[in-house]
C-alpha atoms as a PDB file:
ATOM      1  CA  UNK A   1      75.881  30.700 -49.626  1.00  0.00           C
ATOM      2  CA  UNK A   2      77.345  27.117 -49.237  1.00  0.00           C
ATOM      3  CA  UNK A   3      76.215  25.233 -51.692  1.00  0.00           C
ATOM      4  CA  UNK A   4      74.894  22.305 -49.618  1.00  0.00           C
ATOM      5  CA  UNK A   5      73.088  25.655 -47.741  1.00  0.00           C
ATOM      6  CA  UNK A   6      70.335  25.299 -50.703  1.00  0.00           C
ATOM      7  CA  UNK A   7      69.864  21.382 -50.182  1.00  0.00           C
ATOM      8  CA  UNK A   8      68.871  22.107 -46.681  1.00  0.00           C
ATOM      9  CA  UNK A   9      65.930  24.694 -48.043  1.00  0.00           C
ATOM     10  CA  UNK A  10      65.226  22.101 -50.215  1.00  0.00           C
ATOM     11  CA  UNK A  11      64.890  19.901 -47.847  1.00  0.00           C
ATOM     12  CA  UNK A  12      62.996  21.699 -45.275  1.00  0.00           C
ATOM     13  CA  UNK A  13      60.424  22.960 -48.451  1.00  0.00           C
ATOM     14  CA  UNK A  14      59.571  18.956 -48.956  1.00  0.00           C
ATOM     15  CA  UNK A  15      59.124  18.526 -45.289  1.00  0.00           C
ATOM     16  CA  UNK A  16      56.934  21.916 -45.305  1.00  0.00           C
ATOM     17  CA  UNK A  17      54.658  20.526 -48.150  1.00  0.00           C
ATOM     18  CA  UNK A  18      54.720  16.674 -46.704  1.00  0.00           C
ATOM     19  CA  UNK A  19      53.109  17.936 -43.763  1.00  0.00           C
ATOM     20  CA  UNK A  20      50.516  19.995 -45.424  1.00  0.00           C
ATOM     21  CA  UNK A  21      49.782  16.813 -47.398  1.00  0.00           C
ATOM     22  CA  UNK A  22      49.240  15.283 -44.674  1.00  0.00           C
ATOM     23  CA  UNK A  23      47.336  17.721 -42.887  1.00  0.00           C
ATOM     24  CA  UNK A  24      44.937  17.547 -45.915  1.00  0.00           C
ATOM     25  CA  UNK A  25      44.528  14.085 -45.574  1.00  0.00           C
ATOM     26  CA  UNK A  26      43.512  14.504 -41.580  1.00  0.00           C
ATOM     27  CA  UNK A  27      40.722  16.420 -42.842  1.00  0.00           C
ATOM     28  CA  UNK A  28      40.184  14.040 -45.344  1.00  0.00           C
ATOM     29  CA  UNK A  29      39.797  11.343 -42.243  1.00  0.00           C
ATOM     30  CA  UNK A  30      37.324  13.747 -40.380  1.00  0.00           C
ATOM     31  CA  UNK A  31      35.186  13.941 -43.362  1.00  0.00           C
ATOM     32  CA  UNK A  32      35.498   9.854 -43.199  1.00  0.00           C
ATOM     33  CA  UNK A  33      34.504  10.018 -39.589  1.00  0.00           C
ATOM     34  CA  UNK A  34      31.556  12.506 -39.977  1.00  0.00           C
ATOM     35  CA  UNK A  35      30.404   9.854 -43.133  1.00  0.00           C
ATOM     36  CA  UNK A  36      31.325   6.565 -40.412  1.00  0.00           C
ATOM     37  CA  UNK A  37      28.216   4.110 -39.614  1.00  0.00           C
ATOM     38  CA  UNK A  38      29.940   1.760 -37.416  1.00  0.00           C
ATOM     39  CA  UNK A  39      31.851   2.134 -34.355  1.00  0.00           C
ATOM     40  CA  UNK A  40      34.386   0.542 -35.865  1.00  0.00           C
ATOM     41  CA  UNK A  41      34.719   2.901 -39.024  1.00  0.00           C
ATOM     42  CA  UNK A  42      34.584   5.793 -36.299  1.00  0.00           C
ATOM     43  CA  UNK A  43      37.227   4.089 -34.673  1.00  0.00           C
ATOM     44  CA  UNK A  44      39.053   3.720 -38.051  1.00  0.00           C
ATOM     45  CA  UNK A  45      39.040   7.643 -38.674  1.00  0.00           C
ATOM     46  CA  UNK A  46      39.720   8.629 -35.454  1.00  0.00           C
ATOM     47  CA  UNK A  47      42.829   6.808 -35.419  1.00  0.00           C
ATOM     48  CA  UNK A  48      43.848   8.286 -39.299  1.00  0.00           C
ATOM     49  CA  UNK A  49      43.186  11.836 -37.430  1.00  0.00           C
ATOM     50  CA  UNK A  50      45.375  11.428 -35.228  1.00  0.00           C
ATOM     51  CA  UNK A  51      47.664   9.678 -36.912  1.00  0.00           C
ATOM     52  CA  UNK A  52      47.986  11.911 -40.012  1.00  0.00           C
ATOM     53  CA  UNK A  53      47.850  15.256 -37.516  1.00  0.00           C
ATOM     54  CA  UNK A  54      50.447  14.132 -35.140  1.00  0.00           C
ATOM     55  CA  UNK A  55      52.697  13.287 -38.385  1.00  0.00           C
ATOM     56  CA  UNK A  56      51.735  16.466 -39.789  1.00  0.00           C
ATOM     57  CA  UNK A  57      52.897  18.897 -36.680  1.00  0.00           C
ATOM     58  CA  UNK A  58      56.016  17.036 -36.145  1.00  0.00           C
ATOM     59  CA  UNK A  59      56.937  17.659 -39.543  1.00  0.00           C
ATOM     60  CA  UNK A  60      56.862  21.002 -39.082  1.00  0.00           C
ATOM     61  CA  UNK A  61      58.480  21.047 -35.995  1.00  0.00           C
ATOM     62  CA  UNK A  62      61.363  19.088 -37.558  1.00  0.00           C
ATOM     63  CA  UNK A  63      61.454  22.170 -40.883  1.00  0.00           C
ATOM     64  CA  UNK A  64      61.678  24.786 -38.247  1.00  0.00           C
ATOM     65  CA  UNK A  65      64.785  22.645 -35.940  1.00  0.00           C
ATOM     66  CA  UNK A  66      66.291  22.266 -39.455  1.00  0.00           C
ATOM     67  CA  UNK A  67      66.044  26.316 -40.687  1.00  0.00           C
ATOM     68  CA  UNK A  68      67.142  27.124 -37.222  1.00  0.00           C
ATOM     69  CA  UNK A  69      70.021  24.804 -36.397  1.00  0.00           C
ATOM     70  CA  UNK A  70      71.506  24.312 -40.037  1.00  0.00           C
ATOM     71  CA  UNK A  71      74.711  22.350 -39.987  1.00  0.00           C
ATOM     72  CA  UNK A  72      75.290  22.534 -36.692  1.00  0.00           C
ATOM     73  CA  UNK A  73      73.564  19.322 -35.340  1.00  0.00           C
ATOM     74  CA  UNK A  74      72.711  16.153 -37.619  1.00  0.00           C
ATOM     75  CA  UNK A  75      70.222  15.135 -35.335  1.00  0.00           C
ATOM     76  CA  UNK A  76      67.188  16.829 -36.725  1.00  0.00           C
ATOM     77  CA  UNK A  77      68.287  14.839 -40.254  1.00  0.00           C
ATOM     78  CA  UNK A  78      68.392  11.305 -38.644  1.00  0.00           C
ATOM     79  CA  UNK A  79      64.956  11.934 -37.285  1.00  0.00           C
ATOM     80  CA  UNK A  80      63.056  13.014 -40.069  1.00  0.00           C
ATOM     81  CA  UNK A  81      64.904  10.414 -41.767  1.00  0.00           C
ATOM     82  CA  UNK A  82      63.689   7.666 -39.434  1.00  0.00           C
ATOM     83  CA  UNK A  83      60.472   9.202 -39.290  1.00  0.00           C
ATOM     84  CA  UNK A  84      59.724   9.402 -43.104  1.00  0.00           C
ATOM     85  CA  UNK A  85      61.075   5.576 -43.485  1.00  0.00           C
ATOM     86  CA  UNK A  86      58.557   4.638 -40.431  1.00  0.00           C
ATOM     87  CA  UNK A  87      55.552   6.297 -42.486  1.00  0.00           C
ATOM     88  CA  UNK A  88      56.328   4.546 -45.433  1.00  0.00           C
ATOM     89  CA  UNK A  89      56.786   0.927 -43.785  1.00  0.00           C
ATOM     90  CA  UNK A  90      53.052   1.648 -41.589  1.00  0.00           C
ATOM     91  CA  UNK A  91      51.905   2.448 -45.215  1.00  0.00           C
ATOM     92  CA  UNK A  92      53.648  -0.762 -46.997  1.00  0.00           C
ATOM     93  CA  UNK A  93      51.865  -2.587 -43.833  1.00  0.00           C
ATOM     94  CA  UNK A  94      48.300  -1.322 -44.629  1.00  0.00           C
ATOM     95  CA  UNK A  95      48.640  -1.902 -48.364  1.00  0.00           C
ATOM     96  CA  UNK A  96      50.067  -5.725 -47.464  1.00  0.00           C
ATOM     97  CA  UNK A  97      49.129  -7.503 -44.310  1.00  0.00           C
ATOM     98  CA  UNK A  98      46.305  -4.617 -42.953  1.00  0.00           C
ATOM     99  CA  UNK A  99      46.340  -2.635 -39.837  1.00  0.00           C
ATOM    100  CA  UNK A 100      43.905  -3.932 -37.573  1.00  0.00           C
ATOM    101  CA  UNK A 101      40.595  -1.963 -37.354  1.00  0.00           C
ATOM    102  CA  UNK A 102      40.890  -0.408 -40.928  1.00  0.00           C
ATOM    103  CA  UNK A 103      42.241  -3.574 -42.622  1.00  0.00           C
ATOM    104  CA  UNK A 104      43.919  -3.640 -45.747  1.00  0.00           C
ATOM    105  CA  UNK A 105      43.750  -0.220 -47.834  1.00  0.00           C
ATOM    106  CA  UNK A 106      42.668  -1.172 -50.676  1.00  0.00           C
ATOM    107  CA  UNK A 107      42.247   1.864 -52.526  1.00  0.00           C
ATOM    108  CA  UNK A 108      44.999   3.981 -54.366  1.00  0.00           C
ATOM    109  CA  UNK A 109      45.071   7.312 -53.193  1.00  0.00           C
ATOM    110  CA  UNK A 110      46.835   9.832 -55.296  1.00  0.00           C
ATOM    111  CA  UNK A 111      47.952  11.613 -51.813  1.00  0.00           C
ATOM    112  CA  UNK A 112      49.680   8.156 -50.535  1.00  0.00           C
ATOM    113  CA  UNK A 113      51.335   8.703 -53.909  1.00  0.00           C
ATOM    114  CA  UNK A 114      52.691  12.233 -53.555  1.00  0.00           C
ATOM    115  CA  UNK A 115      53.157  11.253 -49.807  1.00  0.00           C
ATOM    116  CA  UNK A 116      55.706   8.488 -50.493  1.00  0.00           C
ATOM    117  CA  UNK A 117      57.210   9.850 -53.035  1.00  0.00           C
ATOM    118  CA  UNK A 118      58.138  13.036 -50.821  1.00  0.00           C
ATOM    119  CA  UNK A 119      59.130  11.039 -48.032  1.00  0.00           C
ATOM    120  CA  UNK A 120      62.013   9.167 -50.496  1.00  0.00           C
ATOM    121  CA  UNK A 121      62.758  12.437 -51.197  1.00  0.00           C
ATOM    122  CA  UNK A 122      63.179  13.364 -47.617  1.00  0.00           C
ATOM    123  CA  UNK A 123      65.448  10.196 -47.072  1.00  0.00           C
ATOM    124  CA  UNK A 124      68.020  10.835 -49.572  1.00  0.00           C
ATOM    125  CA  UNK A 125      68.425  14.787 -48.881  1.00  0.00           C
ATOM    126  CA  UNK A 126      68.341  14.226 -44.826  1.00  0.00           C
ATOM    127  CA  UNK A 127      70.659  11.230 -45.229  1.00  0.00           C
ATOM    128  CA  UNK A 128      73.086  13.228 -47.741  1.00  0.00           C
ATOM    129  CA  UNK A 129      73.579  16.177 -45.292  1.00  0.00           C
ATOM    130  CA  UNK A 130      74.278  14.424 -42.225  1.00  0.00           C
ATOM    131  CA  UNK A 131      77.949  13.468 -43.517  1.00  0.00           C
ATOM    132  CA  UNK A 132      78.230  17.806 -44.655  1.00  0.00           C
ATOM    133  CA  UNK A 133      77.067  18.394 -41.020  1.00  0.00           C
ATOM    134  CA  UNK A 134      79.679  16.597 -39.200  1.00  0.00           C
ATOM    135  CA  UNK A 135      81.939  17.979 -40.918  1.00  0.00           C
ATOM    136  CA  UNK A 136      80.855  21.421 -40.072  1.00  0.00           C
ATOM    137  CA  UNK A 137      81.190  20.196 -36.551  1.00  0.00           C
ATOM    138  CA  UNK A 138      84.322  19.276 -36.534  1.00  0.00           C
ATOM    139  CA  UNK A 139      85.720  22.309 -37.683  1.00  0.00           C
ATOM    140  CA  UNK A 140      83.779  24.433 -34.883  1.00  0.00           C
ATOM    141  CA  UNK A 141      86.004  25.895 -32.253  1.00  0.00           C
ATOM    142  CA  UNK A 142      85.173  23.427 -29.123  1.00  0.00           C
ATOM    143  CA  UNK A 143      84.081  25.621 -26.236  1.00  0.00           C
ATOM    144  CA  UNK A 144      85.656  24.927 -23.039  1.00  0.00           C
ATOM    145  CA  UNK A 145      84.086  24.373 -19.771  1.00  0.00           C
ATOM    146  CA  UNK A 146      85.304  25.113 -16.546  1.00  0.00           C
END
Protein backbone atom coordinates (compact mmCIF):
# COMPACT_ATOMS: atom_id res chain seq x y z
CA UNK A 1 0.00 0.00 0.00
CA UNK A 2 1.45 3.52 -0.81
CA UNK A 3 1.74 5.22 2.00
CA UNK A 4 -0.10 8.40 0.94
CA UNK A 5 -2.86 5.35 -0.09
CA UNK A 6 -3.93 5.57 3.82
CA UNK A 7 -4.22 9.54 3.81
CA UNK A 8 -6.75 9.21 1.11
CA UNK A 9 -8.98 6.67 3.52
CA UNK A 10 -8.38 9.08 5.92
CA UNK A 11 -9.55 11.51 4.11
CA UNK A 12 -12.56 10.07 2.59
CA UNK A 13 -13.52 8.66 6.51
CA UNK A 14 -13.68 12.64 7.59
CA UNK A 15 -15.69 13.44 4.57
CA UNK A 16 -17.94 10.19 5.39
CA UNK A 17 -18.54 11.43 9.03
CA UNK A 18 -18.78 15.39 7.95
CA UNK A 19 -21.66 14.51 6.01
CA UNK A 20 -23.40 12.45 8.55
CA UNK A 21 -22.86 15.46 10.82
CA UNK A 22 -24.43 17.27 8.75
CA UNK A 23 -27.16 15.12 7.89
CA UNK A 24 -27.90 15.14 11.69
CA UNK A 25 -28.09 18.64 11.78
CA UNK A 26 -30.84 18.66 8.68
CA UNK A 27 -32.92 16.79 10.97
CA UNK A 28 -32.05 18.95 13.57
CA UNK A 29 -33.54 21.94 11.16
CA UNK A 30 -36.80 19.87 10.50
CA UNK A 31 -37.37 19.51 14.12
CA UNK A 32 -36.78 23.57 14.07
CA UNK A 33 -39.31 23.81 11.32
CA UNK A 34 -41.98 21.46 12.87
CA UNK A 35 -41.33 23.86 16.35
CA UNK A 36 -41.44 27.34 13.71
CA UNK A 37 -44.33 30.03 14.57
CA UNK A 38 -43.58 32.47 11.97
CA UNK A 39 -43.31 32.29 8.36
CA UNK A 40 -40.23 33.59 8.63
CA UNK A 41 -38.72 30.92 11.14
CA UNK A 42 -40.34 28.31 8.61
CA UNK A 43 -38.58 30.02 6.06
CA UNK A 44 -35.39 29.96 8.24
CA UNK A 45 -35.49 26.00 8.56
CA UNK A 46 -36.43 25.29 5.34
CA UNK A 47 -33.52 26.93 3.99
CA UNK A 48 -31.00 25.04 6.87
CA UNK A 49 -32.76 21.72 5.31
CA UNK A 50 -31.78 22.22 2.38
CA UNK A 51 -28.83 23.67 2.92
CA UNK A 52 -27.35 21.14 5.39
CA UNK A 53 -28.91 18.06 3.04
CA UNK A 54 -27.58 19.25 -0.19
CA UNK A 55 -24.03 19.66 1.71
CA UNK A 56 -24.54 16.42 3.20
CA UNK A 57 -25.15 14.24 -0.23
CA UNK A 58 -22.45 15.96 -2.02
CA UNK A 59 -20.15 14.97 0.53
CA UNK A 60 -20.74 11.70 -0.04
CA UNK A 61 -20.71 11.85 -3.53
CA UNK A 62 -17.26 13.49 -3.35
CA UNK A 63 -15.96 10.11 -0.62
CA UNK A 64 -17.20 7.75 -3.22
CA UNK A 65 -15.29 9.92 -6.56
CA UNK A 66 -12.33 9.88 -4.12
CA UNK A 67 -12.36 5.75 -3.15
CA UNK A 68 -13.03 5.22 -6.77
CA UNK A 69 -10.64 7.44 -8.69
CA UNK A 70 -7.63 7.50 -6.11
CA UNK A 71 -4.63 9.28 -7.51
CA UNK A 72 -5.62 9.38 -10.71
CA UNK A 73 -7.47 12.79 -10.93
CA UNK A 74 -6.90 15.77 -8.33
CA UNK A 75 -10.05 17.14 -9.15
CA UNK A 76 -12.26 15.49 -6.63
CA UNK A 77 -9.51 17.08 -3.89
CA UNK A 78 -9.81 20.74 -5.15
CA UNK A 79 -13.53 20.43 -4.82
CA UNK A 80 -14.06 19.20 -1.54
CA UNK A 81 -11.41 21.52 -0.73
CA UNK A 82 -13.29 24.54 -2.08
CA UNK A 83 -16.35 23.20 -0.82
CA UNK A 84 -15.30 22.68 2.89
CA UNK A 85 -13.58 26.38 2.84
CA UNK A 86 -17.11 27.74 1.34
CA UNK A 87 -18.99 26.06 4.44
CA UNK A 88 -16.81 27.48 6.80
CA UNK A 89 -16.81 31.21 5.35
CA UNK A 90 -21.19 30.91 5.07
CA UNK A 91 -20.64 29.83 8.76
CA UNK A 92 -17.98 32.76 9.73
CA UNK A 93 -20.83 34.97 7.85
CA UNK A 94 -23.75 33.83 10.12
CA UNK A 95 -21.70 34.04 13.31
CA UNK A 96 -20.49 37.84 12.08
CA UNK A 97 -22.58 39.96 9.82
CA UNK A 98 -25.97 37.38 9.75
CA UNK A 99 -27.53 35.70 6.85
CA UNK A 100 -30.60 37.34 6.04
CA UNK A 101 -33.81 35.59 7.25
CA UNK A 102 -32.08 33.69 10.19
CA UNK A 103 -29.82 36.60 11.26
CA UNK A 104 -26.91 36.27 13.26
CA UNK A 105 -26.43 32.69 14.99
CA UNK A 106 -26.02 33.42 18.06
CA UNK A 107 -25.83 30.25 19.71
CA UNK A 108 -22.76 27.82 19.95
CA UNK A 109 -23.53 24.62 18.69
CA UNK A 110 -21.25 21.82 19.59
CA UNK A 111 -22.00 20.31 15.89
CA UNK A 112 -20.73 23.78 14.16
CA UNK A 113 -17.78 22.82 16.36
CA UNK A 114 -17.07 19.27 15.22
CA UNK A 115 -18.26 20.57 11.74
CA UNK A 116 -15.43 23.11 11.34
CA UNK A 117 -13.08 21.44 12.82
CA UNK A 118 -13.55 18.43 10.25
CA UNK A 119 -13.75 20.62 7.44
CA UNK A 120 -9.90 22.09 8.41
CA UNK A 121 -9.23 18.73 8.49
CA UNK A 122 -10.56 18.13 5.07
CA UNK A 123 -8.50 21.20 3.74
CA UNK A 124 -5.15 20.19 4.73
CA UNK A 125 -5.47 16.30 3.70
CA UNK A 126 -7.33 17.25 0.18
CA UNK A 127 -4.81 20.06 -0.35
CA UNK A 128 -1.71 17.70 0.64
CA UNK A 129 -2.66 14.97 -1.93
CA UNK A 130 -3.26 16.97 -4.86
CA UNK A 131 0.67 17.59 -5.35
CA UNK A 132 1.03 13.16 -4.72
CA UNK A 133 -1.70 12.98 -7.45
CA UNK A 134 -0.05 14.80 -10.15
CA UNK A 135 2.61 13.13 -9.75
CA UNK A 136 0.94 9.85 -10.20
CA UNK A 137 -0.24 11.39 -13.41
CA UNK A 138 2.62 12.13 -14.81
CA UNK A 139 4.09 8.93 -14.61
CA UNK A 140 0.91 7.19 -16.32
CA UNK A 141 1.55 5.86 -19.76
CA UNK A 142 -0.37 8.66 -22.01
CA UNK A 143 -2.85 6.81 -24.20
CA UNK A 144 -2.84 7.72 -27.71
CA UNK A 145 -5.66 8.67 -29.86
CA UNK A 146 -6.11 8.17 -33.32
Amino acid sequence: MIPNEKMVYVLTALIFVISLVYFVVAWQAIGEWAEAKSNDEKLGSNMEISLFSVVACSYLLMGVWIIKKRFSTSIPYLIVSIGSAIMIGIYLVAITAGVPVLGVESETDPLATIAKTLQGSIIGLALSLIPFTLRIQEKEPKIKTR
